[in-house]
C-alpha atoms as a PDB file:
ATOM      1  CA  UNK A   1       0.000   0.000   0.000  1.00  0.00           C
ATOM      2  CA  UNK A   2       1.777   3.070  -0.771  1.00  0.00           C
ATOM      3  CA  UNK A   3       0.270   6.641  -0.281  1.00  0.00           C
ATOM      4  CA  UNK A   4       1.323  10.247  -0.708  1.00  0.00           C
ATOM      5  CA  UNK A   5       0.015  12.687   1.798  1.00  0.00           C
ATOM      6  CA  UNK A   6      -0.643  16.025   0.535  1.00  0.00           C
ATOM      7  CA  UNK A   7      -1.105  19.739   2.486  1.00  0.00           C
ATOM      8  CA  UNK A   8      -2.025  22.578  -0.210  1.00  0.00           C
ATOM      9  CA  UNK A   9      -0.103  21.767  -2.660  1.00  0.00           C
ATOM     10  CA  UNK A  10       2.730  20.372  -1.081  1.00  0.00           C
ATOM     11  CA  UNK A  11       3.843  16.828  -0.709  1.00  0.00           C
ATOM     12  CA  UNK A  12       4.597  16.258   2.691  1.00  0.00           C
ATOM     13  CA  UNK A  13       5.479  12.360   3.098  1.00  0.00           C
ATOM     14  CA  UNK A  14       4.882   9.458   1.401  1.00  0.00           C
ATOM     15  CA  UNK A  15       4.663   5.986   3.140  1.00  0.00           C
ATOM     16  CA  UNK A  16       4.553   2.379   2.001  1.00  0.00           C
ATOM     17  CA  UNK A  17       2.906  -0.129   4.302  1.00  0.00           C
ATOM     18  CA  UNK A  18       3.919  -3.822   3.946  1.00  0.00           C
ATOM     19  CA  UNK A  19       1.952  -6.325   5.426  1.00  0.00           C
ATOM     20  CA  UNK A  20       1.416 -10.648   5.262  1.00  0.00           C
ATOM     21  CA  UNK A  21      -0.931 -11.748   3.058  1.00  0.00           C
ATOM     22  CA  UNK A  22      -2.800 -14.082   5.293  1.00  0.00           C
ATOM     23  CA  UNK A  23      -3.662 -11.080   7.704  1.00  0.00           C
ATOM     24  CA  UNK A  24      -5.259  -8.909   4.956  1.00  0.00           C
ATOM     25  CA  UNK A  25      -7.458 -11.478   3.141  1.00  0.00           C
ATOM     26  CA  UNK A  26     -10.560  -9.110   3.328  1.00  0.00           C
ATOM     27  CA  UNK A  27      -9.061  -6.440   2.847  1.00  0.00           C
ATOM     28  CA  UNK A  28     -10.937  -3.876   0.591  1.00  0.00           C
ATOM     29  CA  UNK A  29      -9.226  -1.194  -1.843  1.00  0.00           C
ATOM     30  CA  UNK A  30     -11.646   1.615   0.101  1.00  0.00           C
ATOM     31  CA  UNK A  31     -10.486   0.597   3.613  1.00  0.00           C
ATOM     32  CA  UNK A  32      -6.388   0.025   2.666  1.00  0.00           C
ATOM     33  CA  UNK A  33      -6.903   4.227   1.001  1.00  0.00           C
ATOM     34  CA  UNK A  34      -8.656   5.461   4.106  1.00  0.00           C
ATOM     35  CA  UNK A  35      -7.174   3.817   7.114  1.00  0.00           C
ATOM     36  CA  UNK A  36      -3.637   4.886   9.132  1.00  0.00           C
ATOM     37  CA  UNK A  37      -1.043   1.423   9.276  1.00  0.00           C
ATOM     38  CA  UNK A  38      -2.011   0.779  13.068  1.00  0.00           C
ATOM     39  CA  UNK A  39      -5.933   1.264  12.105  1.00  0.00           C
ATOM     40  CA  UNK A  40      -6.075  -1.291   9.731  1.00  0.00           C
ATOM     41  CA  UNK A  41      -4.313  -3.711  12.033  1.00  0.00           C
ATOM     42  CA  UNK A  42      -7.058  -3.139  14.550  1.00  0.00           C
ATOM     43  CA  UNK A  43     -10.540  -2.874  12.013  1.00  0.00           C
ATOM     44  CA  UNK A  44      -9.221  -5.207   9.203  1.00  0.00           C
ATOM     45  CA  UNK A  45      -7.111  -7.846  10.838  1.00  0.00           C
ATOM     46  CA  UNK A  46      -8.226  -8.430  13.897  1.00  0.00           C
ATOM     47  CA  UNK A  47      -4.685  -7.488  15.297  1.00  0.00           C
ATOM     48  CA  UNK A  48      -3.248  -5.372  18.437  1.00  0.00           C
ATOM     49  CA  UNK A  49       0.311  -4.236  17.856  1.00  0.00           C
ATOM     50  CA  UNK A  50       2.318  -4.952  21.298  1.00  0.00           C
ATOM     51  CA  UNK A  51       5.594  -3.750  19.868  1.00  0.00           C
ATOM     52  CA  UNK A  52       7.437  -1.539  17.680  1.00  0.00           C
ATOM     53  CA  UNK A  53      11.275  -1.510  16.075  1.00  0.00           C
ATOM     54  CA  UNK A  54      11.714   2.020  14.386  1.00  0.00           C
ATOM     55  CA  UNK A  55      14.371   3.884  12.931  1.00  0.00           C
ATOM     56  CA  UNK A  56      14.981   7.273  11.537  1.00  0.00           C
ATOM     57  CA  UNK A  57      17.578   8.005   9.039  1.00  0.00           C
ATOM     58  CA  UNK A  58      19.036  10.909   6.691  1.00  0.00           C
ATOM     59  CA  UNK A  59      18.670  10.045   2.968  1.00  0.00           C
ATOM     60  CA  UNK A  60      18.736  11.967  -0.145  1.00  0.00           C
ATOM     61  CA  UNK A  61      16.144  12.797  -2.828  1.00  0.00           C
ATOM     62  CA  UNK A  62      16.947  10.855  -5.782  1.00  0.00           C
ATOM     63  CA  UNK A  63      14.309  11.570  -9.668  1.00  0.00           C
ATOM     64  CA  UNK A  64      11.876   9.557  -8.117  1.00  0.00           C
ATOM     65  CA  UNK A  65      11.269  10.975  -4.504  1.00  0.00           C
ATOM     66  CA  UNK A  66      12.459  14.457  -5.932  1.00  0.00           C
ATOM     67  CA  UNK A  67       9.853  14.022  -8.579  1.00  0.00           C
ATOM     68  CA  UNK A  68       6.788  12.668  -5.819  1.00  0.00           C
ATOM     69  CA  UNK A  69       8.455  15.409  -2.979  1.00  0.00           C
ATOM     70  CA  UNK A  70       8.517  18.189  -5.551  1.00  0.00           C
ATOM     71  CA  UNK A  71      12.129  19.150  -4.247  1.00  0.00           C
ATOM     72  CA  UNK A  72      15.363  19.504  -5.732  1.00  0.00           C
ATOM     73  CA  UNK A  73      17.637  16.346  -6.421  1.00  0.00           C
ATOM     74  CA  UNK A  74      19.673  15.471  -3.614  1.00  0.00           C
ATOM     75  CA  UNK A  75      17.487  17.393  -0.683  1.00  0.00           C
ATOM     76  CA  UNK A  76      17.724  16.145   2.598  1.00  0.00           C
ATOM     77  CA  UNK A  77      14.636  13.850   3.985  1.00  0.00           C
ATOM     78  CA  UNK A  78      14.074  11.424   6.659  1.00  0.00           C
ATOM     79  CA  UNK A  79      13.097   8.281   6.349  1.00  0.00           C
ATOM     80  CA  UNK A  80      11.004   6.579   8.864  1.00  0.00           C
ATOM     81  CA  UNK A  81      10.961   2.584   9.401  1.00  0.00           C
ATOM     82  CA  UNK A  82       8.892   0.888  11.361  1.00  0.00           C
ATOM     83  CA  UNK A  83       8.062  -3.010  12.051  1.00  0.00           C
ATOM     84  CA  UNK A  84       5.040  -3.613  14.141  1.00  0.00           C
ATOM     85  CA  UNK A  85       4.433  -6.890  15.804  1.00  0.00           C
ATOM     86  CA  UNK A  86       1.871  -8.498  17.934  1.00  0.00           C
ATOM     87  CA  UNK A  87       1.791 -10.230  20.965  1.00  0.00           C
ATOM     88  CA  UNK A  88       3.119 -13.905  19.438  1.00  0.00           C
ATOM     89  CA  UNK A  89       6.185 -11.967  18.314  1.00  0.00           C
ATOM     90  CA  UNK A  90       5.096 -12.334  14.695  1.00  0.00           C
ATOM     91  CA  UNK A  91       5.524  -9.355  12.614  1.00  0.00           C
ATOM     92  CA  UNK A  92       2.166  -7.993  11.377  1.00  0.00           C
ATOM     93  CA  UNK A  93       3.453  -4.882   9.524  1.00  0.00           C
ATOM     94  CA  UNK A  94       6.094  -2.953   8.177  1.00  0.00           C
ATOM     95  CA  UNK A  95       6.278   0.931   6.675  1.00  0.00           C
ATOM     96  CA  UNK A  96       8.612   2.894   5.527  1.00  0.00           C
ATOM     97  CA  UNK A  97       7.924   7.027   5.074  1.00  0.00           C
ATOM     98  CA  UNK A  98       9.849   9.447   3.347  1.00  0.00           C
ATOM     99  CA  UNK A  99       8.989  13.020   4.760  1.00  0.00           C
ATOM    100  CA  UNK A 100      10.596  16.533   4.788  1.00  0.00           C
ATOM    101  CA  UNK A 101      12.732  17.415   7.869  1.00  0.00           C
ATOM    102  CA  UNK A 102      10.276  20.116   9.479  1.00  0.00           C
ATOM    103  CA  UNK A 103       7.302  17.747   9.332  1.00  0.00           C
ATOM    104  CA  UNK A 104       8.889  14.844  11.222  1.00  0.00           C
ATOM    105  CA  UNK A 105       5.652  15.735  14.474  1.00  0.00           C
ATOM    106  CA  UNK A 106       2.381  15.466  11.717  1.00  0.00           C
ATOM    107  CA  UNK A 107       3.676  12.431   9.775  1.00  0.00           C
ATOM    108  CA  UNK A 108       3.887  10.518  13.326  1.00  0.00           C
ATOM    109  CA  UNK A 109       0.310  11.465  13.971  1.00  0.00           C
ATOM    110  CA  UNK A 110      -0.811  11.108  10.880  1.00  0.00           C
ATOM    111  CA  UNK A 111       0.714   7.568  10.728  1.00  0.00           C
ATOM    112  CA  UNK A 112      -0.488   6.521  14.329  1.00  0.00           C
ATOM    113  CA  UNK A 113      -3.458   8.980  14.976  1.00  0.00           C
ATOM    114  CA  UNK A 114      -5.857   8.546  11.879  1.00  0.00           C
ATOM    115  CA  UNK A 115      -8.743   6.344  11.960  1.00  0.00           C
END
């Protein structure tokens, strides 16, 4: 699932969510567009995350994410990893966003807060 999220006119992040097959087998198009990575954990696949690994690094805008970003090759952004997992210890989901520096507070609640 990959989506770009959008203020104005300006790209702020993009994020692509990876999760099992055999979690999402009823998943619909509708709810995987409208629902935040821990949200559709919670309505879709019955899941609970107990745990998270995340990590934030520097990287820099190559034609593709300066093309989506709408900034200049080679700009600084973060990216933002995270792997979710329940109470078994089995992963149940893993994203990835690539944001702008000064927007590194709304993608977090954006990501986590959005039903």
């Amino acid at each position: 699932i990959v989506k770009l999220y959008i203020e104005g006119a300006q790209p702020l992040f993009f994020n692509t969510v990876y999760i099992p097959e055999d979690l999402v087998s009823g998943l619909t198009r509708s709810a995987a567009a409208s629902s935040s990575p821990s949200a559709l954990l919670k309505t879709c696949c019955s899941h609970t995350p107990e745990k998270t690994k995340q990590k934030i690094t520097r990287i820099y805008a190559d034609e593709y994410t300066s093309s989506l970003m709408h900034v200049p090759l080679q700009s600084p952004l973060l990216k933002y990893k995270v792997s979710v997992f329940g109470g078994s210890g089995r992963m149940l989901l893993f994203f990835e966003a690539v944001m702008r520096y000064e927007r590194l507070t709304f993608v977090k609640e954006a990501l986590f807060n959005e039903s």
